[in-house]
N, C-alpha and C. Protein backbone atom coordinates (compact mmCIF):
# COMPACT_ATOMS: atom_id res chain seq x y z
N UNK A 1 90.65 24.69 219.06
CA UNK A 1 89.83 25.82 218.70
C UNK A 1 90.67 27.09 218.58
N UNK A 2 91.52 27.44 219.72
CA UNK A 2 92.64 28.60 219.24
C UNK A 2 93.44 28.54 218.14
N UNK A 3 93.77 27.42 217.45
CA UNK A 3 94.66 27.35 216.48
C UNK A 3 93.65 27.76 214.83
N UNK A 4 92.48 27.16 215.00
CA UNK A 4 91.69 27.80 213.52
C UNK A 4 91.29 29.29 213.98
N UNK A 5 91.24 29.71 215.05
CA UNK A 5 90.72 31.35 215.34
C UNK A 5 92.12 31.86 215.12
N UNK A 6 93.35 31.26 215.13
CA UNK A 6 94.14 32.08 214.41
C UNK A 6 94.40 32.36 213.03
N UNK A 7 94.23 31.22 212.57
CA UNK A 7 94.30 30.77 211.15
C UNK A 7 92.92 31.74 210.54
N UNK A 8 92.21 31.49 210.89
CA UNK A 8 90.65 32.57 210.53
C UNK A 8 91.37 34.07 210.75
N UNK A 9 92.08 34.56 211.67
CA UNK A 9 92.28 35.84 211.95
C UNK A 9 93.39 35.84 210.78
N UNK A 10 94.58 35.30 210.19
CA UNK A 10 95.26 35.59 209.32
C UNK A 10 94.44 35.27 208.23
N UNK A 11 93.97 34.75 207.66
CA UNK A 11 93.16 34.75 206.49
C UNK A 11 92.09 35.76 206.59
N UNK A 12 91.86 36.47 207.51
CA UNK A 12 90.75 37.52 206.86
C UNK A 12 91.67 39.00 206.97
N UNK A 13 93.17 38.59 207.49
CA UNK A 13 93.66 40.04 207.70
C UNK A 13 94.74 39.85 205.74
N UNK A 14 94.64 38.72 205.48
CA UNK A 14 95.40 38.73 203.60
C UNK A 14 94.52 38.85 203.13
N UNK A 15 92.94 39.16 203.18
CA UNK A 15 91.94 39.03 202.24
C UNK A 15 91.77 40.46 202.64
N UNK A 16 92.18 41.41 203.36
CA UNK A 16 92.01 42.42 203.74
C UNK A 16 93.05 43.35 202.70
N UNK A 17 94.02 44.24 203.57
CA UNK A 17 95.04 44.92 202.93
C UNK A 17 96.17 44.64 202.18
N UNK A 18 96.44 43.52 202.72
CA UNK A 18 97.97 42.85 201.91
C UNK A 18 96.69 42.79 200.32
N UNK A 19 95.91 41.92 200.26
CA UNK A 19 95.40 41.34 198.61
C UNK A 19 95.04 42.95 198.42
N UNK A 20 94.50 43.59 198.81
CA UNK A 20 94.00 45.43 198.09
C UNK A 20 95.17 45.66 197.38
N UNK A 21 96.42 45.70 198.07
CA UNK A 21 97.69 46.06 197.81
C UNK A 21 98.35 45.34 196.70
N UNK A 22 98.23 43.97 196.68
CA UNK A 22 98.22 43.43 195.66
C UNK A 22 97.68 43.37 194.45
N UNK A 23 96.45 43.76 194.49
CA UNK A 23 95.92 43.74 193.58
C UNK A 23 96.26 45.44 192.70
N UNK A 24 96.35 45.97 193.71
CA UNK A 24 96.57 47.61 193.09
C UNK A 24 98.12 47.57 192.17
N UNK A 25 98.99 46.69 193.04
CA UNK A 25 100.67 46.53 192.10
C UNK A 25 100.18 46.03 190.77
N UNK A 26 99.47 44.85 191.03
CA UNK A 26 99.03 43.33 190.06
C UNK A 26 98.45 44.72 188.90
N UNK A 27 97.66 45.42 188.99
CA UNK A 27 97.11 46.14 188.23
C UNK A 27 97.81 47.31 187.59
N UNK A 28 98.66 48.05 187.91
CA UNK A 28 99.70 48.84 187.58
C UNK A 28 100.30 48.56 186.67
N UNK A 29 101.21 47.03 187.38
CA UNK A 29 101.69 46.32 186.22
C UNK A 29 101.04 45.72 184.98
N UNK A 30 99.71 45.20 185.17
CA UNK A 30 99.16 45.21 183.80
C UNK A 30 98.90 45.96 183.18
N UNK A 31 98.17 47.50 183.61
CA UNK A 31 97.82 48.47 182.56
C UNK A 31 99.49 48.86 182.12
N UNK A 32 100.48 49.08 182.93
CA UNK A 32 101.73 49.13 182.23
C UNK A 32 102.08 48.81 180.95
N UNK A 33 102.31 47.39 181.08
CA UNK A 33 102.36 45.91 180.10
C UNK A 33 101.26 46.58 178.72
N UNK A 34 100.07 46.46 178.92
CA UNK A 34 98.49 47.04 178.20
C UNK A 34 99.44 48.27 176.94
N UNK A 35 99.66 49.95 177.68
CA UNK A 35 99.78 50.57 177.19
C UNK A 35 101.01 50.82 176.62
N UNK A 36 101.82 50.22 177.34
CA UNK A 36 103.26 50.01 176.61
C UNK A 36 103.76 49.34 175.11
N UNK A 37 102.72 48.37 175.18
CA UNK A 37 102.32 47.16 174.09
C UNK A 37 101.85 47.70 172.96
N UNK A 38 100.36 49.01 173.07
CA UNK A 38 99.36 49.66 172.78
C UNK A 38 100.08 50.18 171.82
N UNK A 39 101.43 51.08 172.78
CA UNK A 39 102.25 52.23 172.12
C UNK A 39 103.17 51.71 171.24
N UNK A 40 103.52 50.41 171.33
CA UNK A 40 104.71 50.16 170.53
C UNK A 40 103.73 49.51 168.90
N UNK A 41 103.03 49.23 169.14
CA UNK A 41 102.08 48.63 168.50
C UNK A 41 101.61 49.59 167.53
N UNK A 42 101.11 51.10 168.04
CA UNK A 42 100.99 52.23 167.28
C UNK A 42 102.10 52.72 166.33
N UNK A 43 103.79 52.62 167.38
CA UNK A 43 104.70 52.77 166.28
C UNK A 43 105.29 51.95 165.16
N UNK A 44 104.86 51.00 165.59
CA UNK A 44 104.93 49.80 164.39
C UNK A 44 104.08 50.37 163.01
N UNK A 45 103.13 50.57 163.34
CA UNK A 45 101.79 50.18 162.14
C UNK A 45 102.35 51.73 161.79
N UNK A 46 103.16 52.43 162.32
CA UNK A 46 103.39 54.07 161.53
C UNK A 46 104.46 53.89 160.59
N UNK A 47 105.84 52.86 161.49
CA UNK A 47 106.74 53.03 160.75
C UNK A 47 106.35 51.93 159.60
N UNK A 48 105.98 51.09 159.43
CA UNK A 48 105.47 50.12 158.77
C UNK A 48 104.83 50.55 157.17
N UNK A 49 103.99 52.02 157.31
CA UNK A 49 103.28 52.52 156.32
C UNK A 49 104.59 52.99 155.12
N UNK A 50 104.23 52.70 153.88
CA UNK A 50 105.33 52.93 152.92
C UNK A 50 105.30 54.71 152.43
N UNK A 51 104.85 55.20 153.08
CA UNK A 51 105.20 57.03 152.91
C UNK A 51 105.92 57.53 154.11
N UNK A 52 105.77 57.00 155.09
CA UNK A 52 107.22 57.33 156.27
C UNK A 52 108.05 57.24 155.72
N UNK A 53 108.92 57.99 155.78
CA UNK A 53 110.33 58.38 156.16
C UNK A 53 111.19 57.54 157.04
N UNK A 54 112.36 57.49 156.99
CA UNK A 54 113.37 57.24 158.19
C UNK A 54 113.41 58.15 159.22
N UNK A 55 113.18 59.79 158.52
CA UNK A 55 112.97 60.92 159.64
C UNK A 55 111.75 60.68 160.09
N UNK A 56 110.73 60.44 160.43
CA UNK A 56 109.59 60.43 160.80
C UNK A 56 109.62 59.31 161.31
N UNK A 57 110.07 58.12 161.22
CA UNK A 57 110.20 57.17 162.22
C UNK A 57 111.13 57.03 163.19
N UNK A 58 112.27 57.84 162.70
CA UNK A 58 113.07 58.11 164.33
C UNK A 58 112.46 59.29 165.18
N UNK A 59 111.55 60.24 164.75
CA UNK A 59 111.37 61.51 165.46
C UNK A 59 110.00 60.67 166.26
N UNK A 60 109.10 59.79 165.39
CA UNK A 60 107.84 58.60 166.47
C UNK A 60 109.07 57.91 167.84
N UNK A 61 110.06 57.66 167.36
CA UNK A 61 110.41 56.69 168.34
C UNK A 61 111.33 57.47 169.37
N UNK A 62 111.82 58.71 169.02
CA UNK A 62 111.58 59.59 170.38
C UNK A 62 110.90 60.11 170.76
N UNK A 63 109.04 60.62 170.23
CA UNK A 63 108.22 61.04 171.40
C UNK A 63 107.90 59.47 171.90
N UNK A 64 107.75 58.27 171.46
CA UNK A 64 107.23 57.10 171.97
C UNK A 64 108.45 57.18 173.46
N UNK A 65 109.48 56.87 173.24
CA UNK A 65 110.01 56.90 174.19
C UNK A 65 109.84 57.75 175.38
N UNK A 66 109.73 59.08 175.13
CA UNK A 66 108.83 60.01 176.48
C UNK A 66 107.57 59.84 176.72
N UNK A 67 106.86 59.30 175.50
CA UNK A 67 105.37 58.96 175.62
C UNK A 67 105.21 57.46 177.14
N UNK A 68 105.78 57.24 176.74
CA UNK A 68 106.33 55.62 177.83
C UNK A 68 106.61 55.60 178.78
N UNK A 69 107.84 56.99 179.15
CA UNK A 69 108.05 57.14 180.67
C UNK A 69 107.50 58.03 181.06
N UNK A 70 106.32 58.97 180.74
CA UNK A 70 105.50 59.99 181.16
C UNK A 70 104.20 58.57 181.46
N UNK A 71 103.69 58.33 180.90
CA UNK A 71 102.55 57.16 181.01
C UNK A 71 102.83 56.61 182.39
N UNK A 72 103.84 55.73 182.42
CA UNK A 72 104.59 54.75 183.06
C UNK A 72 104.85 55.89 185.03
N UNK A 73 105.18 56.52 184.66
CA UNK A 73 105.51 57.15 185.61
C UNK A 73 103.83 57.73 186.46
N UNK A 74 103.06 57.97 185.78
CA UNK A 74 101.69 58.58 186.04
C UNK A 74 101.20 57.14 186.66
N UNK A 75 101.10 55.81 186.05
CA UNK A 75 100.66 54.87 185.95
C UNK A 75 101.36 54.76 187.83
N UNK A 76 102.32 54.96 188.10
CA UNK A 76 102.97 54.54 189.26
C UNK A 76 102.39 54.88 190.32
N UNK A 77 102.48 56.47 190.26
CA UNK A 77 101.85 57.80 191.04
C UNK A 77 100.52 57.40 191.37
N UNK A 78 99.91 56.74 190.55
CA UNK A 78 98.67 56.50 190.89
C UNK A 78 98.36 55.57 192.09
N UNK A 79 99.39 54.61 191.38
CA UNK A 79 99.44 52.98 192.34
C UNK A 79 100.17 53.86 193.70
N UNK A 80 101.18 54.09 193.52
CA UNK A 80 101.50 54.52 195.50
C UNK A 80 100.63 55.41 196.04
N UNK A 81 100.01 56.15 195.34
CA UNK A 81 98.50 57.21 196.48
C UNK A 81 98.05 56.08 196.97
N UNK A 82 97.40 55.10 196.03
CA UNK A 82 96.39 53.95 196.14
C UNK A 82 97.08 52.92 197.17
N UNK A 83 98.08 52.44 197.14
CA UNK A 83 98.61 51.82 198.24
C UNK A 83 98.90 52.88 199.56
N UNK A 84 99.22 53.87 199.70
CA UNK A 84 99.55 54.68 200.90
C UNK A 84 98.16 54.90 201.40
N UNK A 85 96.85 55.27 200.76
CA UNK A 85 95.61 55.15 201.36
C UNK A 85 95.78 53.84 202.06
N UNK A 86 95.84 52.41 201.42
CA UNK A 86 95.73 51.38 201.34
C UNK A 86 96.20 51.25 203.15
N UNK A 87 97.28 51.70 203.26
CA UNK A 87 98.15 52.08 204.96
C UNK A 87 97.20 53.02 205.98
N UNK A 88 96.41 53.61 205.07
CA UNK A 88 95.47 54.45 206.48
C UNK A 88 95.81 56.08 206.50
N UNK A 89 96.76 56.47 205.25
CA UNK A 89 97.23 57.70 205.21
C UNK A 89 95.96 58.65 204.96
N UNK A 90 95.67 59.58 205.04
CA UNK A 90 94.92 60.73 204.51
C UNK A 90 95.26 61.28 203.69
N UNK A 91 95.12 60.84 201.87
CA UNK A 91 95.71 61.79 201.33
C UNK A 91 94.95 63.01 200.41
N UNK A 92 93.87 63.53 201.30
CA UNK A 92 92.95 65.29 201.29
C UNK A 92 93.99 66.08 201.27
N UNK A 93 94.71 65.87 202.66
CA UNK A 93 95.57 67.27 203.27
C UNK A 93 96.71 66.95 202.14
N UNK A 94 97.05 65.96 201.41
CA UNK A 94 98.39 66.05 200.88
C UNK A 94 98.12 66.72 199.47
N UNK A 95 96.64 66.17 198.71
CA UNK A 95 96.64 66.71 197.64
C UNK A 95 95.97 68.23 197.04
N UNK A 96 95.33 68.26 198.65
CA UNK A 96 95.17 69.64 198.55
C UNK A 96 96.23 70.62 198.57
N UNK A 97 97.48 70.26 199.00
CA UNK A 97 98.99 70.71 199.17
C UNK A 97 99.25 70.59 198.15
N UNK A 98 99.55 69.99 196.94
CA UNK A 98 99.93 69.79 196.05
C UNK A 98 100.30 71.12 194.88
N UNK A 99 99.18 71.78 195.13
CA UNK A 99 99.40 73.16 194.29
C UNK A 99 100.66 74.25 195.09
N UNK A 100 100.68 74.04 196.26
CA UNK A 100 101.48 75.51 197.41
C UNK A 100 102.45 74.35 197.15
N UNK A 101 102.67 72.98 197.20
CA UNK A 101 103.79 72.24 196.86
C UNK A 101 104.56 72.12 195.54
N UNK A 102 103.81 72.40 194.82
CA UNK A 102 103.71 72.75 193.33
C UNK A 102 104.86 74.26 193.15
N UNK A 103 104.65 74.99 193.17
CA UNK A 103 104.56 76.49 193.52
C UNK A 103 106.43 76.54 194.33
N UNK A 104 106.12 75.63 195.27
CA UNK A 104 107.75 75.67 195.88
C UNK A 104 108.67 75.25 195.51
N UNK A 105 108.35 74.10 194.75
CA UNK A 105 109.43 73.14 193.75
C UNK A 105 109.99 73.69 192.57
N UNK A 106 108.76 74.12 191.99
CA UNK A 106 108.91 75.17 191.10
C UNK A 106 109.96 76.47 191.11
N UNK A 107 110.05 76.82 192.12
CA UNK A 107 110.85 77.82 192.10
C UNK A 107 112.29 77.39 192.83
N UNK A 108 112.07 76.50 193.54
CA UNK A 108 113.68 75.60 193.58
C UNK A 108 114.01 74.97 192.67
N UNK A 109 113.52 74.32 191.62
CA UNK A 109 113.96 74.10 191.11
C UNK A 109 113.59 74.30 189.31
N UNK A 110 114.27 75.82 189.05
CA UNK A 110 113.85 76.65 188.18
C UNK A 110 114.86 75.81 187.15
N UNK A 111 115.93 75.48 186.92
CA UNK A 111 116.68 74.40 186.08
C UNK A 111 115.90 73.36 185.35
N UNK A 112 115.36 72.44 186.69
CA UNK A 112 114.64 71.40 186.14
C UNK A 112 113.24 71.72 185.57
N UNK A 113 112.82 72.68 185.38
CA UNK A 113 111.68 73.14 184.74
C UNK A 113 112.23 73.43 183.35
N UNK A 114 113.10 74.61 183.44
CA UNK A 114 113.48 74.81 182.06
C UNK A 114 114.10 74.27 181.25
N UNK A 115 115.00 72.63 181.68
CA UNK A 115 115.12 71.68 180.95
C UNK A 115 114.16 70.15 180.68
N UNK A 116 112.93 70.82 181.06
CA UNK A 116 111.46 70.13 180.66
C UNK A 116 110.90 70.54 179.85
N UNK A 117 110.84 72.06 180.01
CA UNK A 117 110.00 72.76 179.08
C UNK A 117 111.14 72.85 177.59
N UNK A 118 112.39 72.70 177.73
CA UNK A 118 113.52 73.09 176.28
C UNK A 118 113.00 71.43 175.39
N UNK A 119 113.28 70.17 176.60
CA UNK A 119 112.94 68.69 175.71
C UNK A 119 111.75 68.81 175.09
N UNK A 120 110.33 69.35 176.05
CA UNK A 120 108.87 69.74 175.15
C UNK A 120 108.97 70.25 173.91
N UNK A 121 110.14 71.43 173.99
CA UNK A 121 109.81 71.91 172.36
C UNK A 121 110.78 71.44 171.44
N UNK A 122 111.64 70.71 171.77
CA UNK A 122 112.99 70.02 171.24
C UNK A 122 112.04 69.29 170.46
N UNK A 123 111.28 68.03 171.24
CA UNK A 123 111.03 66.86 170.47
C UNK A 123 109.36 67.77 169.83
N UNK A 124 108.85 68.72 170.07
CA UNK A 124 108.38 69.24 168.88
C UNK A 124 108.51 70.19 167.80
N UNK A 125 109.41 70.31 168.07
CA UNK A 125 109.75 71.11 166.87
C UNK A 125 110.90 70.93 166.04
N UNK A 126 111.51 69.13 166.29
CA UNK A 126 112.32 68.06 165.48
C UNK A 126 113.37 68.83 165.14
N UNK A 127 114.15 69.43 166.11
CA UNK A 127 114.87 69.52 165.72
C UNK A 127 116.11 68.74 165.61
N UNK A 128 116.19 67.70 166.52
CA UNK A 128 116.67 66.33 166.04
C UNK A 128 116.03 65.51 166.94
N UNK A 129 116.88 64.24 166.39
CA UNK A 129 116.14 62.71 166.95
C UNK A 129 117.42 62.04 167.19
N UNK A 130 116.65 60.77 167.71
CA UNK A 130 117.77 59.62 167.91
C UNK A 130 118.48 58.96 166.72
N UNK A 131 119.48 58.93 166.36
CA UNK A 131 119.98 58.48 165.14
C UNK A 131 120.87 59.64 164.59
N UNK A 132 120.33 60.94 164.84
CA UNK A 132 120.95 61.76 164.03
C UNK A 132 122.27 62.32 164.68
N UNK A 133 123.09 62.89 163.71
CA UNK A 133 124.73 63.25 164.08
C UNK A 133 124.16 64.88 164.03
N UNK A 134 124.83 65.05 165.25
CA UNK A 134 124.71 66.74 165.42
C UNK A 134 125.81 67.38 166.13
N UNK A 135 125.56 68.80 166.27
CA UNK A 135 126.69 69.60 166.97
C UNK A 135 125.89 70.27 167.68
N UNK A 136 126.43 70.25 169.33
CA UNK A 136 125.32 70.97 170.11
C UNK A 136 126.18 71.80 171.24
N UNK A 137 126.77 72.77 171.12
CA UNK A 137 127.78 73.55 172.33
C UNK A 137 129.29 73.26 170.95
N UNK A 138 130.21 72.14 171.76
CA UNK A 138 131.35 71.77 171.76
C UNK A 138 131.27 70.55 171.23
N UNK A 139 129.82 69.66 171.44
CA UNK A 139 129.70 67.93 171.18
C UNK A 139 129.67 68.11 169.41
N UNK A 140 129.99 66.85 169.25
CA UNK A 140 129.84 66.39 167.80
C UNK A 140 129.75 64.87 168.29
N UNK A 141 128.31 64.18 167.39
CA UNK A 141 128.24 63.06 167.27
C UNK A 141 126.88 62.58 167.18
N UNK A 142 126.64 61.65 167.37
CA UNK A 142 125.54 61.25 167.11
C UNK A 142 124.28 60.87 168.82
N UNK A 143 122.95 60.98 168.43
CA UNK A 143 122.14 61.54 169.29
C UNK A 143 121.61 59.94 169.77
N UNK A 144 121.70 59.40 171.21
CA UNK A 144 121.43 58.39 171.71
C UNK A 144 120.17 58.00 171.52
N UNK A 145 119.82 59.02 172.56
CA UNK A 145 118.57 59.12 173.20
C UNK A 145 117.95 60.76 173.14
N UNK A 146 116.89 61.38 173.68
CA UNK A 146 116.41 62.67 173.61
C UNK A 146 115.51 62.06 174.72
N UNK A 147 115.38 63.13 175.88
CA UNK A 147 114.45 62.58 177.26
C UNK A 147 113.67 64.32 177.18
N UNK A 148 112.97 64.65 178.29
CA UNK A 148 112.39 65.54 178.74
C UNK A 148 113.70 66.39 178.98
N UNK A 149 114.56 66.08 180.06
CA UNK A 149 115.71 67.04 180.73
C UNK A 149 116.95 66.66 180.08
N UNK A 150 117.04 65.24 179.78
CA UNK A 150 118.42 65.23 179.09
C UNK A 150 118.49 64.45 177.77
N UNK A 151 119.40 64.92 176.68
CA UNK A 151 119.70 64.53 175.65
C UNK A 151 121.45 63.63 175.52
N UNK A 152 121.46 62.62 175.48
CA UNK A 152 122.57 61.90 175.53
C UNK A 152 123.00 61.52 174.20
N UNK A 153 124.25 61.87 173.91
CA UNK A 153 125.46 62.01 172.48
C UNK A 153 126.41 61.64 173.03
N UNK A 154 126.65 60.79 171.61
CA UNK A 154 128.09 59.69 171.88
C UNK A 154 129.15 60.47 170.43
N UNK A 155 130.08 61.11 170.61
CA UNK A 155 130.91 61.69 170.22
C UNK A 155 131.61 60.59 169.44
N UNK A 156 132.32 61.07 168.76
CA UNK A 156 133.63 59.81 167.84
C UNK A 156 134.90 58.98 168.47
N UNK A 157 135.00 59.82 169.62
CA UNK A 157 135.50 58.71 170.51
C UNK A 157 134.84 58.12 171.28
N UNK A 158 133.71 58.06 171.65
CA UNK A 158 132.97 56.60 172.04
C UNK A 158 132.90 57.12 173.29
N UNK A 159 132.99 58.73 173.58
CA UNK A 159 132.48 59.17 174.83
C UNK A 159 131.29 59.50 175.26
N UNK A 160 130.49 59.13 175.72
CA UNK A 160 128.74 59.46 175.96
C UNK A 160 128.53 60.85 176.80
N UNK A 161 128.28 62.22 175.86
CA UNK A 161 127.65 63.37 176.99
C UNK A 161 126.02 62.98 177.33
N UNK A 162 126.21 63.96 178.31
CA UNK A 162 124.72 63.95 178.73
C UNK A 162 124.46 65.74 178.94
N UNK A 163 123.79 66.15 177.82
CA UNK A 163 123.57 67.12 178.01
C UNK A 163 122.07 67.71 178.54
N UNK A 164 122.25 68.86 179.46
CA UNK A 164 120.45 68.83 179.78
C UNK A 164 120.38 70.26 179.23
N UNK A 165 118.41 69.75 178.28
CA UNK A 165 117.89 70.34 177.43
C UNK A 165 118.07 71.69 177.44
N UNK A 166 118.13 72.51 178.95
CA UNK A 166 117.56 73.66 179.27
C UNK A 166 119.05 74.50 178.55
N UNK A 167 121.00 73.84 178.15
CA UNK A 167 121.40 74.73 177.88
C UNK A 167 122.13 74.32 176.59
N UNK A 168 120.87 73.71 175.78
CA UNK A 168 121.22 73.98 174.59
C UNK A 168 120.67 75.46 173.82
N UNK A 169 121.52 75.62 173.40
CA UNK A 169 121.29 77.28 172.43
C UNK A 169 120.96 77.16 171.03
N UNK A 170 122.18 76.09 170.57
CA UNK A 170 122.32 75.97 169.35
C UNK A 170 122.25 74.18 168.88
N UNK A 171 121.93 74.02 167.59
CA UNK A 171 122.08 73.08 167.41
C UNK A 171 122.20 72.89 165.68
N UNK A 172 122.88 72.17 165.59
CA UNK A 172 123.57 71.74 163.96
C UNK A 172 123.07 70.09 163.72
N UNK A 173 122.30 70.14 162.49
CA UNK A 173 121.75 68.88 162.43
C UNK A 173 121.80 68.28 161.10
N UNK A 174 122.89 67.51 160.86
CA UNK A 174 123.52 67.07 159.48
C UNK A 174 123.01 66.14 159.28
N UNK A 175 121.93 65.15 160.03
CA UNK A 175 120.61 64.39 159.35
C UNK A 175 119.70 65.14 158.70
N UNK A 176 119.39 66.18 159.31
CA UNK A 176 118.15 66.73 158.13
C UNK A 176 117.98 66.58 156.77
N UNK A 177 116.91 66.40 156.11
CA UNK A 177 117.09 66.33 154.74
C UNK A 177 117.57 68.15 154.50
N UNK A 178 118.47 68.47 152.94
CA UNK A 178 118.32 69.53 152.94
C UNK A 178 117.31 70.38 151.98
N UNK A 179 116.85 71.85 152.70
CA UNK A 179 115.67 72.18 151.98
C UNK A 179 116.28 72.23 150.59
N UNK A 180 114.93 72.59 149.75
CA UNK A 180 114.67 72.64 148.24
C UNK A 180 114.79 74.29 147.69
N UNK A 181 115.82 75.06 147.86
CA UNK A 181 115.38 76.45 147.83
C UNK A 181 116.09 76.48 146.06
């Protein structure tokens, strides 16, 4: 009789928090999988249409790419509140903090803001993309990647910078088509 009252006590303590917990990862990872799929699926059927451009399908496939790890990252945030409740945490007092926490980060870290807010208007206002050869400071070469904070260029010797958004000034962009004046 002690041996099934244990067996009963572990089976109702995995049907308890461990499976919540599981199921909250199990779910993360699918809406992940879901919108990731969703998004690539959207850039398909864009680049796919015969009035795109090559510019317009590399400038989709760098907001897709921030579109993905902004999603992806939210998608996470969600799942660890949901598992740290899941532990017995209180999280009132934390997210009511969130704004005076907000507020402090912010001003420590005034850099990483303003190379968030430079990638925001970078990747809207195209001034380049992935694919394209540019000059940005001292770099010459062509553009890896484009993120929120950093933009990564691989130069002609096959050296990879990583430049962050917030101190670019200038930029020279010898993909552009040129205007019609």
């Amino acid at each position: 009789m002690g041996q099934s009252d244990n067996l009963k006590a572990i089976i109702d303590w995995v049907q308890g928090a461990p499976l919540r917990i599981f199921s909250i990862l199990a779910f993360a990872i699918f809406f992940q999988f879901i919108i990731n799929r969703a998004i690539n699926r959207a850039i398909r059927t864009y680049s796919d249409k015969k009035t795109t451009s090559s510019r317009q399908v590399d400038r989709a496939k760098t907001t897709t790419m921030v579109l993905k790890s902004t999603i992806n990252s939210l998608i996470w945030a969600i799942a660890v509140f949901m598992v740290l409740s899941e532990f017995g945490l209180n999280l009132a007092p934390l997210i009511a903090s969130a704004g005076v926490i907000g507020v402090a980060i912010g001003l420590g870290a005034q850099t990483l803001v303003r190379d968030v807010l430079s990638g925001i208007f970078l990747l809207f206002e195209d001034q380049f993309g992935v694919g394209d050869h540019v000059q940005l400071m001292n770099i010459s070469g062509k553009v890896e990647s484009v993120g929120l904070r950093i933009t990564t260029i691989r130069d002609k010797k096959g050296v990879l910078w990583h430049v962050r958004n917030g101190e670019i000034t200038q930029v020279g962009n010898s993909s552009q088509p040129k205007s019609k004046r």
